[in-house]
N, C-alpha and C. Protein backbone atom coordinates (compact mmCIF):
# COMPACT_ATOMS: atom_id res chain seq x y z
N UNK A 1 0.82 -1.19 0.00
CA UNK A 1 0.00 0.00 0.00
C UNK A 1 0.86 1.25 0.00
N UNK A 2 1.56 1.15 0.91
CA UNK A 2 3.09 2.56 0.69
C UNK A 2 3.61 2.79 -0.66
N UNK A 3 3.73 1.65 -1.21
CA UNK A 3 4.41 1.76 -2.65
C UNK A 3 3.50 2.32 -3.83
N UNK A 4 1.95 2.13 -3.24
CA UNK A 4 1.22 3.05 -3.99
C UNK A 4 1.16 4.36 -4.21
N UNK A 5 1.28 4.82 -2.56
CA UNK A 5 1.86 6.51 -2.67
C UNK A 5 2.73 7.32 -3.56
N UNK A 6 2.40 8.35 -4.33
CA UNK A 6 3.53 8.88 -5.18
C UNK A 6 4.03 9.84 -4.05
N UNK A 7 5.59 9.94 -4.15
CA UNK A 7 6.20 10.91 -2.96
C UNK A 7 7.33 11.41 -4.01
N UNK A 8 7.93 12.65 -3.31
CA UNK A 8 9.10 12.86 -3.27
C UNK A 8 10.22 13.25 -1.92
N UNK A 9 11.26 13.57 -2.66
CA UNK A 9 11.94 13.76 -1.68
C UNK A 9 12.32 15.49 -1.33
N UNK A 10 12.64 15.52 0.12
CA UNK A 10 12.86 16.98 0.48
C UNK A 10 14.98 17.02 0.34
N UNK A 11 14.65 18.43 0.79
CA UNK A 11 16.45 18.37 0.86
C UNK A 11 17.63 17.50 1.74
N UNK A 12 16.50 17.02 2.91
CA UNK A 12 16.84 15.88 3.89
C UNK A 12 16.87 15.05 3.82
N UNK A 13 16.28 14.83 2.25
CA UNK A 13 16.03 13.31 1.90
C UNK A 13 14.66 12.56 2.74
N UNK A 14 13.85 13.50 3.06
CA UNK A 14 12.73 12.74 3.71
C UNK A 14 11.63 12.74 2.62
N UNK A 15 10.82 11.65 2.46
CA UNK A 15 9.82 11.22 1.29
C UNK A 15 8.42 11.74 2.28
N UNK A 16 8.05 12.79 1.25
CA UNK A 16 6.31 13.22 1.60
C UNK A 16 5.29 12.70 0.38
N UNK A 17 4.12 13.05 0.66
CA UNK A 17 3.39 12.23 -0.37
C UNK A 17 3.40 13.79 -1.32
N UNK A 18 3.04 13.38 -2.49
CA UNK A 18 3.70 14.24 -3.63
C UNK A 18 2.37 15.36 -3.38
N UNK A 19 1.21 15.48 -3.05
CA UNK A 19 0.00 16.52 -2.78
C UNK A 19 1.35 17.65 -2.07
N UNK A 20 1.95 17.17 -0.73
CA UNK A 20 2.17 18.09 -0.02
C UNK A 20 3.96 18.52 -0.62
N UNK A 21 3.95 18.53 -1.89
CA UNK A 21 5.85 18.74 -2.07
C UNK A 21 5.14 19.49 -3.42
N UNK A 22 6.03 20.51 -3.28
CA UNK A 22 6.45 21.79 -4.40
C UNK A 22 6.98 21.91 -4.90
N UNK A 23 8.21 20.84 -4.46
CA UNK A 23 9.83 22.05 -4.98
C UNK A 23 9.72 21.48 -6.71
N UNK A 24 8.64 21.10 -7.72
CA UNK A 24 8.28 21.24 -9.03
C UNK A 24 7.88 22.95 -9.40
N UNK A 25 7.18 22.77 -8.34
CA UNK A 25 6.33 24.25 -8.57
C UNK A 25 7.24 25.56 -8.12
N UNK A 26 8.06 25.44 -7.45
CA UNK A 26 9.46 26.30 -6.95
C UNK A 26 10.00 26.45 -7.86
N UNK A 27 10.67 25.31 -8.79
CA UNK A 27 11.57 25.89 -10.06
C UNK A 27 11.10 26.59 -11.20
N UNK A 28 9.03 26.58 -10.95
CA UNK A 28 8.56 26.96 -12.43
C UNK A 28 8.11 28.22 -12.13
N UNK A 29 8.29 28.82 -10.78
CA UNK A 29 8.11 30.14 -10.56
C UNK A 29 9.36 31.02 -10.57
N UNK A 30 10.07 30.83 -11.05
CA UNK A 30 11.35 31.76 -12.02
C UNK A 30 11.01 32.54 -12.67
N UNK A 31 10.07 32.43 -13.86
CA UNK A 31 9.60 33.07 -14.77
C UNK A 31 8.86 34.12 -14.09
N UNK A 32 7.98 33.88 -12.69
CA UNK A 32 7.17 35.26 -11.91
C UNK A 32 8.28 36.06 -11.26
N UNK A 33 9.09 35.58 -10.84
CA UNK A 33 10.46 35.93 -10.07
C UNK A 33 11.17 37.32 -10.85
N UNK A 34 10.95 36.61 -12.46
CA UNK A 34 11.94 37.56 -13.18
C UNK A 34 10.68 38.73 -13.51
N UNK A 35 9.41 38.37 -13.37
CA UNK A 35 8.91 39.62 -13.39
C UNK A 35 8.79 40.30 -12.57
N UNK A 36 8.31 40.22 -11.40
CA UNK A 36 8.67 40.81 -10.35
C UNK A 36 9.82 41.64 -10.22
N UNK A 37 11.27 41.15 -10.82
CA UNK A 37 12.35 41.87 -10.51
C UNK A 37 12.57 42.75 -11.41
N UNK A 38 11.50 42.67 -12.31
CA UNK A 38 11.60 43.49 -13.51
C UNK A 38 10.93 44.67 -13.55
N UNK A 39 9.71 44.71 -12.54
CA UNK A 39 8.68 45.50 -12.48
C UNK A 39 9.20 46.15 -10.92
N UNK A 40 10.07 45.48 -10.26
CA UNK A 40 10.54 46.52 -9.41
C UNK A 40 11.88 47.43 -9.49
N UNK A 41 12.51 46.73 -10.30
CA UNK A 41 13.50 47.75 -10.86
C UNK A 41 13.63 48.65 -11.58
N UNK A 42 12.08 48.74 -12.36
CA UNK A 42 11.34 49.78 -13.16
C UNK A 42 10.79 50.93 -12.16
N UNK A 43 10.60 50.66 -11.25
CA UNK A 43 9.76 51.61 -10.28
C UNK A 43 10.74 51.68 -9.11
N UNK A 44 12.54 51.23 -9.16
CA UNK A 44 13.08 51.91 -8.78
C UNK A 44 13.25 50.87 -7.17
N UNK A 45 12.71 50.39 -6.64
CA UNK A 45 12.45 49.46 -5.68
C UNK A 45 13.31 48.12 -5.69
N UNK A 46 14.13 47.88 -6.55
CA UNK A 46 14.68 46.70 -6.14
C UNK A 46 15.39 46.45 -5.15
N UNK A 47 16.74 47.79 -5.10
CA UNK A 47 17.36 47.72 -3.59
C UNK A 47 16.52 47.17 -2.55
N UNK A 48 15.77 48.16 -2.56
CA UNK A 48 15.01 48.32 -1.17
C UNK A 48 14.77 47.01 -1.16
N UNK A 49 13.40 46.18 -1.45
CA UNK A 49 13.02 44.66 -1.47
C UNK A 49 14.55 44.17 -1.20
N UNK A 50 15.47 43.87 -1.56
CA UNK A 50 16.25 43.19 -1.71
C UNK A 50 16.98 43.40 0.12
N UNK A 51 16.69 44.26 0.16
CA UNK A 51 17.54 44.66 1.65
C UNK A 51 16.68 44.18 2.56
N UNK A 52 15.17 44.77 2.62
CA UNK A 52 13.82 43.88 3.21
C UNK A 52 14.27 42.68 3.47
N UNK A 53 14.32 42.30 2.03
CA UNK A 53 14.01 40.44 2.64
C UNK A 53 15.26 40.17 2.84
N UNK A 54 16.23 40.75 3.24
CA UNK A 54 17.66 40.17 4.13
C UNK A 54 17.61 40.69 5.07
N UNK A 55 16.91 41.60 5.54
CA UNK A 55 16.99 42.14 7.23
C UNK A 55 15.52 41.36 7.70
N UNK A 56 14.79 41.05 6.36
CA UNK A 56 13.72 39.77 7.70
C UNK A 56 14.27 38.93 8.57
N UNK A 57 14.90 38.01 7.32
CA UNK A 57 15.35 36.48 8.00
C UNK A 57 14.40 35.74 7.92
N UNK A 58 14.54 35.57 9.53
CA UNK A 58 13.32 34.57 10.21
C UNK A 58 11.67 34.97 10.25
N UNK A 59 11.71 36.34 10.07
CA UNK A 59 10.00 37.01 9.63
C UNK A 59 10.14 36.66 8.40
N UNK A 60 10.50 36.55 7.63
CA UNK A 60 9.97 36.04 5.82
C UNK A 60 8.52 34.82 6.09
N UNK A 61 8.96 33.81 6.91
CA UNK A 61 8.11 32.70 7.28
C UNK A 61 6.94 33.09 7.87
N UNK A 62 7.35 34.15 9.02
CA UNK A 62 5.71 34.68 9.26
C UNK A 62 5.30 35.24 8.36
N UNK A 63 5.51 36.35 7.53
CA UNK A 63 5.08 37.02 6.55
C UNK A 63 4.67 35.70 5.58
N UNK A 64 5.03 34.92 5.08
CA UNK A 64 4.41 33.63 4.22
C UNK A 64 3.45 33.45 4.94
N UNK A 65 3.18 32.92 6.32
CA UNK A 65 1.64 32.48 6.69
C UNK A 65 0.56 33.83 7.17
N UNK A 66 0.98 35.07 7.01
CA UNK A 66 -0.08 36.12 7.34
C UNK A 66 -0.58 36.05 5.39
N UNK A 67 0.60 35.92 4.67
CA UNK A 67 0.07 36.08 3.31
C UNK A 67 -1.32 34.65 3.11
N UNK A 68 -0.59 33.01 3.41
CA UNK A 68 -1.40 32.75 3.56
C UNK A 68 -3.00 32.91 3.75
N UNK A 69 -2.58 33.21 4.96
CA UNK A 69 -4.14 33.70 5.82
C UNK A 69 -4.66 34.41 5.02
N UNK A 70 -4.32 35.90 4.46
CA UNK A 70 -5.40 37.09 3.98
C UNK A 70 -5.27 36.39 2.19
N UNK A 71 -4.93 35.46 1.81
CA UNK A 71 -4.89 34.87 0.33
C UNK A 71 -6.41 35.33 -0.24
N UNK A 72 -7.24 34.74 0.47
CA UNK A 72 -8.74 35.20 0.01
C UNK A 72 -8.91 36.24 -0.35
N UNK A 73 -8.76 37.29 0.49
CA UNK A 73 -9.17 38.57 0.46
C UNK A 73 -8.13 39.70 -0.90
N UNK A 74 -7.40 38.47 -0.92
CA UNK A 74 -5.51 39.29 -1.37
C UNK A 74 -5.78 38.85 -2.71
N UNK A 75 -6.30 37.80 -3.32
CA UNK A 75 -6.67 37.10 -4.71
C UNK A 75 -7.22 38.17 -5.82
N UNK A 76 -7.65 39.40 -5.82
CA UNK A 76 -7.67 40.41 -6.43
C UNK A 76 -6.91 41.60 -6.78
N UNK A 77 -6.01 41.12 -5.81
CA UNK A 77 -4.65 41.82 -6.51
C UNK A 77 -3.77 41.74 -6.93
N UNK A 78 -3.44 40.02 -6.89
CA UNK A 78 -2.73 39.70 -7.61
C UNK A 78 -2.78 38.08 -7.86
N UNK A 79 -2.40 37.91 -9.23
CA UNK A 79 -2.74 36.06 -9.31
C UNK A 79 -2.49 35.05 -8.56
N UNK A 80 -2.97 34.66 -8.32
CA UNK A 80 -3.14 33.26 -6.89
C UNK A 80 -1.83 32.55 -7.21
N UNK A 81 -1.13 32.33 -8.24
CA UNK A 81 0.14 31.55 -8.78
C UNK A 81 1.12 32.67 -8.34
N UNK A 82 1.11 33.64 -8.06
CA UNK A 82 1.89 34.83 -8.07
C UNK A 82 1.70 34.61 -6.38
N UNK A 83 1.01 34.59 -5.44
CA UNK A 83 0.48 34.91 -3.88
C UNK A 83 1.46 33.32 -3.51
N UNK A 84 1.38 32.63 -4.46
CA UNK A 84 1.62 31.27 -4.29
C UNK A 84 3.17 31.00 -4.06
N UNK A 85 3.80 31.61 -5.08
CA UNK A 85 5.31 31.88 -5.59
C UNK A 85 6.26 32.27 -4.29
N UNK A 86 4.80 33.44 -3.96
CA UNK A 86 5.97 34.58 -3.17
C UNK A 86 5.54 33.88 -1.95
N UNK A 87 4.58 32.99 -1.33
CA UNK A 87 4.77 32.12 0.18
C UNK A 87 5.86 31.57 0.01
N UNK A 88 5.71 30.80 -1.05
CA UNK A 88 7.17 29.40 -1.10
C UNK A 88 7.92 30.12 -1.21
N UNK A 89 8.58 31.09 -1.58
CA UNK A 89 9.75 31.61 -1.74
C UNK A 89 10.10 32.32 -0.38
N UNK A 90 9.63 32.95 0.43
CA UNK A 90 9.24 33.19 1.23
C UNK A 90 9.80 32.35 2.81
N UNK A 91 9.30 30.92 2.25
CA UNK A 91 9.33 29.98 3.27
C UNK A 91 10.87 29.47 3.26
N UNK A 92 11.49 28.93 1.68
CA UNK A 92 12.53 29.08 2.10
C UNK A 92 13.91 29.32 1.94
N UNK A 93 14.89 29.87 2.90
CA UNK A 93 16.03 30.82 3.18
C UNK A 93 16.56 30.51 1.98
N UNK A 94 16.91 29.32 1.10
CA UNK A 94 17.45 29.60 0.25
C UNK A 94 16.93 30.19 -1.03
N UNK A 95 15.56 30.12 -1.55
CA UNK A 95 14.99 30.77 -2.44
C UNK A 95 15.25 31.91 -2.53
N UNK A 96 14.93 32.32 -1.17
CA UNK A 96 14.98 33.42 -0.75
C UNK A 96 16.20 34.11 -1.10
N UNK A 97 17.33 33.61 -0.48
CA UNK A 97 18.71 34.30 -1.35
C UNK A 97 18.78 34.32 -2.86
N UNK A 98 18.04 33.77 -3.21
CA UNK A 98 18.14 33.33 -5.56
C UNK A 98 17.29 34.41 -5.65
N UNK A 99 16.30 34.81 -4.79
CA UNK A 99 15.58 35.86 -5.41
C UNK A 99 15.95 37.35 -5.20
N UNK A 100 16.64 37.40 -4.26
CA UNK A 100 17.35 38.18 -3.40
C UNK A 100 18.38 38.99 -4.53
N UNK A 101 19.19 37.74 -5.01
CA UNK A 101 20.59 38.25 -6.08
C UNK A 101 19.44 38.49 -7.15
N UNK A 102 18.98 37.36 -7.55
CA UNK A 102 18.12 38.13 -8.87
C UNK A 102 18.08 39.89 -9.35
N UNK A 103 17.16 40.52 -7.57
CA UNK A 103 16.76 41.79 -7.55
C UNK A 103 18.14 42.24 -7.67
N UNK A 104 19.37 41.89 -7.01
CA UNK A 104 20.87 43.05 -7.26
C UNK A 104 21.45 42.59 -8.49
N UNK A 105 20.80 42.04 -9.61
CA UNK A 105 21.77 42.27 -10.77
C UNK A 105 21.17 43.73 -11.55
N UNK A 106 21.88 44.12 -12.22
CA UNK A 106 21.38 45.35 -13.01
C UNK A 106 21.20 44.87 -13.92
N UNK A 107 21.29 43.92 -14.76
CA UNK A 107 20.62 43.61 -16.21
C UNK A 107 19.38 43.24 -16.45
N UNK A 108 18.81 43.16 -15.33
CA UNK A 108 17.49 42.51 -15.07
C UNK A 108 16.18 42.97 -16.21
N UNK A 109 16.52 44.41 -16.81
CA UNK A 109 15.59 45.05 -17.67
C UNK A 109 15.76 44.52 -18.88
């Protein structure tokens, strides 16, 4: 019956059942990543974000589950794949640094 389960594996090497694993959906949100860094370096904001989410840290994770929480209410301002992106990325530290450098390159336009 176990062997029926589809799973993958985490960075620990621990097997979850594949409903609750992302890191598919982590690598295909690059493409929102680069807009994002594109649309804030247009309006001048990339530093800033970029400094934000290195003086969070350990608030990035709360900030992922308050985003969570208000998702409902938040789904009109921006695409649910987009609300989605920026939890997981959010959640974790290393994304978080890839998205981080992303925002400090200058070629980004």
């Amino acid at each position: 019956m176990l062997g029926d389960i589809k799973s993958c594996y985490t960075k620990r090497g621990v097997i979850i059942p594949e409903e609750l694993c992302y890191t598919g959906a982590m690598s295909s949100d690059r493409h929102i990543w680069h807009l994002w860094a594109r649309n804030l370096h247009k309006w001048g904001l990339a530093g800033w974000a970029a400094s934000l989410l290195e003086a969070a840290g350990p608030l990035n994770l709360i900030a992922a589950q308050v985003i969570y929480m208000l998702q409902p209410i938040a789904d009109t301002a921006m695409p649910q794949n987009h609300w989605r992106a920026l939890t997981e990325m959010l959640e974790d530290t290393m994304e978080t640094r890839r998205f981080t450098s992303l925002l400090r390159e200058d070629d980004i336009l």
